[in-house]
C-alpha atoms as a PDB file:
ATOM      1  CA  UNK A   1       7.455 -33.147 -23.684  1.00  0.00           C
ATOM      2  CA  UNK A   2       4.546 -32.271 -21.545  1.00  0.00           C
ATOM      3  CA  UNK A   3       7.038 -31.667 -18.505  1.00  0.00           C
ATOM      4  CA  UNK A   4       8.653 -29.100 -20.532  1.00  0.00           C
ATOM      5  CA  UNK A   5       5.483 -27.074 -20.874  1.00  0.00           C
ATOM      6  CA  UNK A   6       4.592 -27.520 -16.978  1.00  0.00           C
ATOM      7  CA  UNK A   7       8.377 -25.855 -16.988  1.00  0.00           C
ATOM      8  CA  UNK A   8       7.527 -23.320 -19.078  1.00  0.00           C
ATOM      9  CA  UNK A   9       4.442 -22.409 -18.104  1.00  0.00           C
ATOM     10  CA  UNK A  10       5.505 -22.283 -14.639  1.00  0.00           C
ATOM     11  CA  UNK A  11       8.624 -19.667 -15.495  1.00  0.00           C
ATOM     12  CA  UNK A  12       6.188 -17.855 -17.736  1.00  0.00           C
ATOM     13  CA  UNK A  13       3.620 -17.201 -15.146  1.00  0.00           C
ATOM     14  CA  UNK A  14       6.586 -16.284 -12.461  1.00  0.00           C
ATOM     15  CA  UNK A  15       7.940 -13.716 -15.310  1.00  0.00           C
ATOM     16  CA  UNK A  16       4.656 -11.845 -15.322  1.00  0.00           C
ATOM     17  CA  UNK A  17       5.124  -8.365 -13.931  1.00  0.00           C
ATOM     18  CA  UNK A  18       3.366  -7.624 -10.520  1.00  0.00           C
ATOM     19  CA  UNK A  19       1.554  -4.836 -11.805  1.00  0.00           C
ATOM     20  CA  UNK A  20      -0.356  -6.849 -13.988  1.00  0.00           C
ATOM     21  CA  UNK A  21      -1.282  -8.860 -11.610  1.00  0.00           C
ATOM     22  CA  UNK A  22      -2.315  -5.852  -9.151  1.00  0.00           C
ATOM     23  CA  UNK A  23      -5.531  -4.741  -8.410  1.00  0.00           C
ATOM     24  CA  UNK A  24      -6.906  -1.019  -8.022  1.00  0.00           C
ATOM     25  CA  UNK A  25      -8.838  -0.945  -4.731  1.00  0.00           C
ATOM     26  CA  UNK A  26     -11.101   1.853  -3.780  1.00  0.00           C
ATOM     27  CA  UNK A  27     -12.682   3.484  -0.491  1.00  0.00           C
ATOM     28  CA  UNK A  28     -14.950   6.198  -0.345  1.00  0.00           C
ATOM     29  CA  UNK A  29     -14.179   8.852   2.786  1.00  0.00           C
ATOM     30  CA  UNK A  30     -16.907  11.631   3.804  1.00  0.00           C
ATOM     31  CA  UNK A  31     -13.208  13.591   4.910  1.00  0.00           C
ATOM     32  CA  UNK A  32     -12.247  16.136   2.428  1.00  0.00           C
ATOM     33  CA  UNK A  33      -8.779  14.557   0.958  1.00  0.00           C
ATOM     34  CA  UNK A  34      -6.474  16.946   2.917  1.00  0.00           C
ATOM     35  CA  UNK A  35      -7.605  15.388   5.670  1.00  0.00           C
ATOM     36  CA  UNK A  36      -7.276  11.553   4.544  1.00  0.00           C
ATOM     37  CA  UNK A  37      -3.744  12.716   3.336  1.00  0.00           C
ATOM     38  CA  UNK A  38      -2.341  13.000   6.815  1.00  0.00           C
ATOM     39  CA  UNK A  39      -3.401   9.781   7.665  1.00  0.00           C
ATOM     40  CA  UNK A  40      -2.183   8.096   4.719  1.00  0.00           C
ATOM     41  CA  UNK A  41       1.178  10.194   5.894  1.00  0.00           C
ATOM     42  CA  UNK A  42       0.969   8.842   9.466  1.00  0.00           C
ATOM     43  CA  UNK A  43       0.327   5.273   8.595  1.00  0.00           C
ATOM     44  CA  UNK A  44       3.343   5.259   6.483  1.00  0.00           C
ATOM     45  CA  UNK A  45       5.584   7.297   8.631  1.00  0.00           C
ATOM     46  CA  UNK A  46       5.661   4.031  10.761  1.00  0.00           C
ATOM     47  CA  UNK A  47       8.595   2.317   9.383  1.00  0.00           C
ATOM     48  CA  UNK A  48       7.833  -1.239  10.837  1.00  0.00           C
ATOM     49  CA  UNK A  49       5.025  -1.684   8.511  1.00  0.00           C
ATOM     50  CA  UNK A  50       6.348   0.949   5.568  1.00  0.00           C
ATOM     51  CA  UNK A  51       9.145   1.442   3.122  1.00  0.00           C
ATOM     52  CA  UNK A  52       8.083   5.221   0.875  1.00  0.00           C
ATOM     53  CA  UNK A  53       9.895   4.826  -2.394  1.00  0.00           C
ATOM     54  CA  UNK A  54       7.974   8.205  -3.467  1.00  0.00           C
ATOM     55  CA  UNK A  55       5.611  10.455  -2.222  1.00  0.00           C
ATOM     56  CA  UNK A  56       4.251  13.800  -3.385  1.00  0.00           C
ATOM     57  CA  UNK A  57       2.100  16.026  -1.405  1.00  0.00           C
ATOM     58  CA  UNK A  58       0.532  18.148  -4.247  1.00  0.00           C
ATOM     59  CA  UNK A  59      -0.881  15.164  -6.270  1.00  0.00           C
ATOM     60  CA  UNK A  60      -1.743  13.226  -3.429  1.00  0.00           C
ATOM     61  CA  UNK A  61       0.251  10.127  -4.063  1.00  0.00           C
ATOM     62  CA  UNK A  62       2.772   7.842  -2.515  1.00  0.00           C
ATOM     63  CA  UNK A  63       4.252   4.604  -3.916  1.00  0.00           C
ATOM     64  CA  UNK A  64       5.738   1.995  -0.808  1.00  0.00           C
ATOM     65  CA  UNK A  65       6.748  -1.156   0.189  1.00  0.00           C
ATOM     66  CA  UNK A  66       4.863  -3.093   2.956  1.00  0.00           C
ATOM     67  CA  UNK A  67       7.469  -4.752   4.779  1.00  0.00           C
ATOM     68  CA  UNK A  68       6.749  -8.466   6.020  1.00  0.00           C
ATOM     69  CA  UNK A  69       9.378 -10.488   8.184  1.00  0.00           C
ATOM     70  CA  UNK A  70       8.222 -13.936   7.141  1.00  0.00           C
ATOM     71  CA  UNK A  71       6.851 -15.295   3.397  1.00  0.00           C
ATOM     72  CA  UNK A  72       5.721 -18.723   3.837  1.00  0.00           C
ATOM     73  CA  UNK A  73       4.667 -19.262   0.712  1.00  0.00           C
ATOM     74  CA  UNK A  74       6.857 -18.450  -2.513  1.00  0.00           C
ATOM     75  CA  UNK A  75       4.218 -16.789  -3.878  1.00  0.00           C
ATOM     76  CA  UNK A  76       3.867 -14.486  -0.768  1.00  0.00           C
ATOM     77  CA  UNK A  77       7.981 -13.650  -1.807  1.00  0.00           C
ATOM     78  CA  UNK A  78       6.792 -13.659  -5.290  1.00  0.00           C
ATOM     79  CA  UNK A  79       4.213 -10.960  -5.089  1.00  0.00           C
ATOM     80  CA  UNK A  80       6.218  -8.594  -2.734  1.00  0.00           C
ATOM     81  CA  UNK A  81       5.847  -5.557  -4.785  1.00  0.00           C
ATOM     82  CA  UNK A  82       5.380  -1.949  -4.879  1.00  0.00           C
ATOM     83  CA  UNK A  83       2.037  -0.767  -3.869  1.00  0.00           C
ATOM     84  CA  UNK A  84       0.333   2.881  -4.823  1.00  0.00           C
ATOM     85  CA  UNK A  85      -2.259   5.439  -2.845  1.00  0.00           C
ATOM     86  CA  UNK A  86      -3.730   8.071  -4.589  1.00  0.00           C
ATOM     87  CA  UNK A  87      -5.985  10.228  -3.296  1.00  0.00           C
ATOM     88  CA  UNK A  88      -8.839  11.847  -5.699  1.00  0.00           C
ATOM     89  CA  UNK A  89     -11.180  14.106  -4.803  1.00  0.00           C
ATOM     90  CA  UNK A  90     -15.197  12.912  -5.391  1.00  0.00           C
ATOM     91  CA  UNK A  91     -17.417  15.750  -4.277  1.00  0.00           C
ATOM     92  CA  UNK A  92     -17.253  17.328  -0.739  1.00  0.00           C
ATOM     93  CA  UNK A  93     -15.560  13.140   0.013  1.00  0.00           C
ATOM     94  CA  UNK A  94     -12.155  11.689  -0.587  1.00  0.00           C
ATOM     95  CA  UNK A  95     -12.076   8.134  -3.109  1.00  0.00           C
ATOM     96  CA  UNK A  96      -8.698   6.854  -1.699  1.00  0.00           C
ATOM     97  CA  UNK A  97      -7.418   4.616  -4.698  1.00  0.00           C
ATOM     98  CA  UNK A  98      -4.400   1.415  -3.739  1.00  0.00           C
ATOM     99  CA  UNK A  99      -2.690  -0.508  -5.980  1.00  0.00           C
ATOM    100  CA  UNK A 100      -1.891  -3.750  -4.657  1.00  0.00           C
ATOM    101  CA  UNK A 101      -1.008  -6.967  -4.808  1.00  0.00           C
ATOM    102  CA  UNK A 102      -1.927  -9.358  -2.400  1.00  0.00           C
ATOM    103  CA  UNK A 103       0.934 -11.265  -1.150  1.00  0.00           C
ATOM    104  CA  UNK A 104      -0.488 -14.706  -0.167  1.00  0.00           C
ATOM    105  CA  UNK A 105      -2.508 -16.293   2.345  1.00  0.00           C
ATOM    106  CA  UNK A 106      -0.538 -14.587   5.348  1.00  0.00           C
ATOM    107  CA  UNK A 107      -0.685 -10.863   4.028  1.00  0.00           C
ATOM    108  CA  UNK A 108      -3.248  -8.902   2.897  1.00  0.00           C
ATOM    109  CA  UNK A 109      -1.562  -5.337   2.216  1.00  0.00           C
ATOM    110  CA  UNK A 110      -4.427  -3.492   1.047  1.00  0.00           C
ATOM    111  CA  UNK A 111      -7.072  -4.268   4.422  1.00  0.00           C
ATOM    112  CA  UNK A 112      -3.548  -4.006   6.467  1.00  0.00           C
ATOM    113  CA  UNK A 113      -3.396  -0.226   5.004  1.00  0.00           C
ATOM    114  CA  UNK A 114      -6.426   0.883   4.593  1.00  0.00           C
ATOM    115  CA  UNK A 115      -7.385  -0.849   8.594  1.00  0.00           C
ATOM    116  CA  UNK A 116      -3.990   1.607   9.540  1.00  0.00           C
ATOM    117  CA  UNK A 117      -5.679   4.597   7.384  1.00  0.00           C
ATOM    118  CA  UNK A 118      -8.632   4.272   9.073  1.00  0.00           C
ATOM    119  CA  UNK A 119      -7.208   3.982  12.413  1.00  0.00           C
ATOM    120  CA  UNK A 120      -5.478   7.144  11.546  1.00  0.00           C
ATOM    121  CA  UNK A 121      -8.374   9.285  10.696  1.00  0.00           C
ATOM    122  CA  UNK A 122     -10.036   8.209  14.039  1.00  0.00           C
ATOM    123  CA  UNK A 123      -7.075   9.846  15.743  1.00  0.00           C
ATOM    124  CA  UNK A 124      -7.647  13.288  16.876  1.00  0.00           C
ATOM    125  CA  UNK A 125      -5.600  15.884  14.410  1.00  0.00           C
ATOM    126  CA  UNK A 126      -3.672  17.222  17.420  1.00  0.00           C
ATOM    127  CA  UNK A 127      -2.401  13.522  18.280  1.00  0.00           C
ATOM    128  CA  UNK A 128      -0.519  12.997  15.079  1.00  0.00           C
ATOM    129  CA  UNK A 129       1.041  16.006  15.182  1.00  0.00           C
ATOM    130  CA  UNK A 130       1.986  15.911  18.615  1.00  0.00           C
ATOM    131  CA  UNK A 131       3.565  12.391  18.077  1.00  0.00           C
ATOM    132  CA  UNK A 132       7.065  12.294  18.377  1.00  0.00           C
ATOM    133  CA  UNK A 133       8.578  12.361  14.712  1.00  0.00           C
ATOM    134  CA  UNK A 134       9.234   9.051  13.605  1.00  0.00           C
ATOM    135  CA  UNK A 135      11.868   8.298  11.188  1.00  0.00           C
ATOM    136  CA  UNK A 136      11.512   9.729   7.923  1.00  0.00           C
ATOM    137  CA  UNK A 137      11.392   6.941   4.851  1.00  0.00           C
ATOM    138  CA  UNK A 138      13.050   7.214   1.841  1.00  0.00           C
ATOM    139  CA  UNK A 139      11.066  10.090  -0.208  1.00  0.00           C
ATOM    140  CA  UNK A 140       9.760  12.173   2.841  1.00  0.00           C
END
């Protein structure tokens, strides 16, 4: 008997969805949102690190995949979900709001982004656009 609720617990707690177990994170720019927008872009233009389900440019919003070659926990498979940026104006700044999971000990997809964000914003405008265009994802 109690090896049948271990069972069941166990298939219960796998059954939850992933956005309940997602958490909202948020970072504070001084950049006006325009500005934190095509860096979000350029970080997930790079489609080693991105799969764009959606994005829309007027709301300020993308939802994506992080792609990972190697889980090595089942819970790092497990948690591989869709993640969310939204971008929301907060004075003369940018909040930039992600939704994400963390996928186990090896990932960590919200620092990942929001190190690539910031990397991206330290970039001088004129280098991202003079990049070579990378590979449009799904949604661009």
């Amino acid at each position: 008997m109690i090896w049948m609720r271990v069972f069941l617990t166990v298939i219960l707690t796998l059954a939850v969805p992933g956005t309940a177990l997602a958490k909202t994170y948020k970072t504070t720019y001084p950049n006006a949102c325009s500005e934190v927008w095509v860096a979000v872009k350029d970080t997930l233009s790079n489609t080693e690190n991105y799969n764009v389900v959606s994005s829309d440019d007027v709301q300020m919003t993308a939802t994506y995949q992080p792609k990972h070659s190697v889980h090595v926990t089942i819970t790092g498979a497990a948690l591989q979900r869709r993640n969310h940026v939204t971008l929301v104006t907060k004075g003369t700044g940018c909040e930039m709001q992600v939704v994400s999971n963390y996928s186990g000990f090896e990932h960590n997809d919200r620092e990942d982004f929001k190190t690539r964000v910031d990397e991206a914003l330290a970039k001088p405008r004129s280098e991202i656009f003079s990049q070579p265009a990378k590979t449009p994802a799904a949604g661009w």
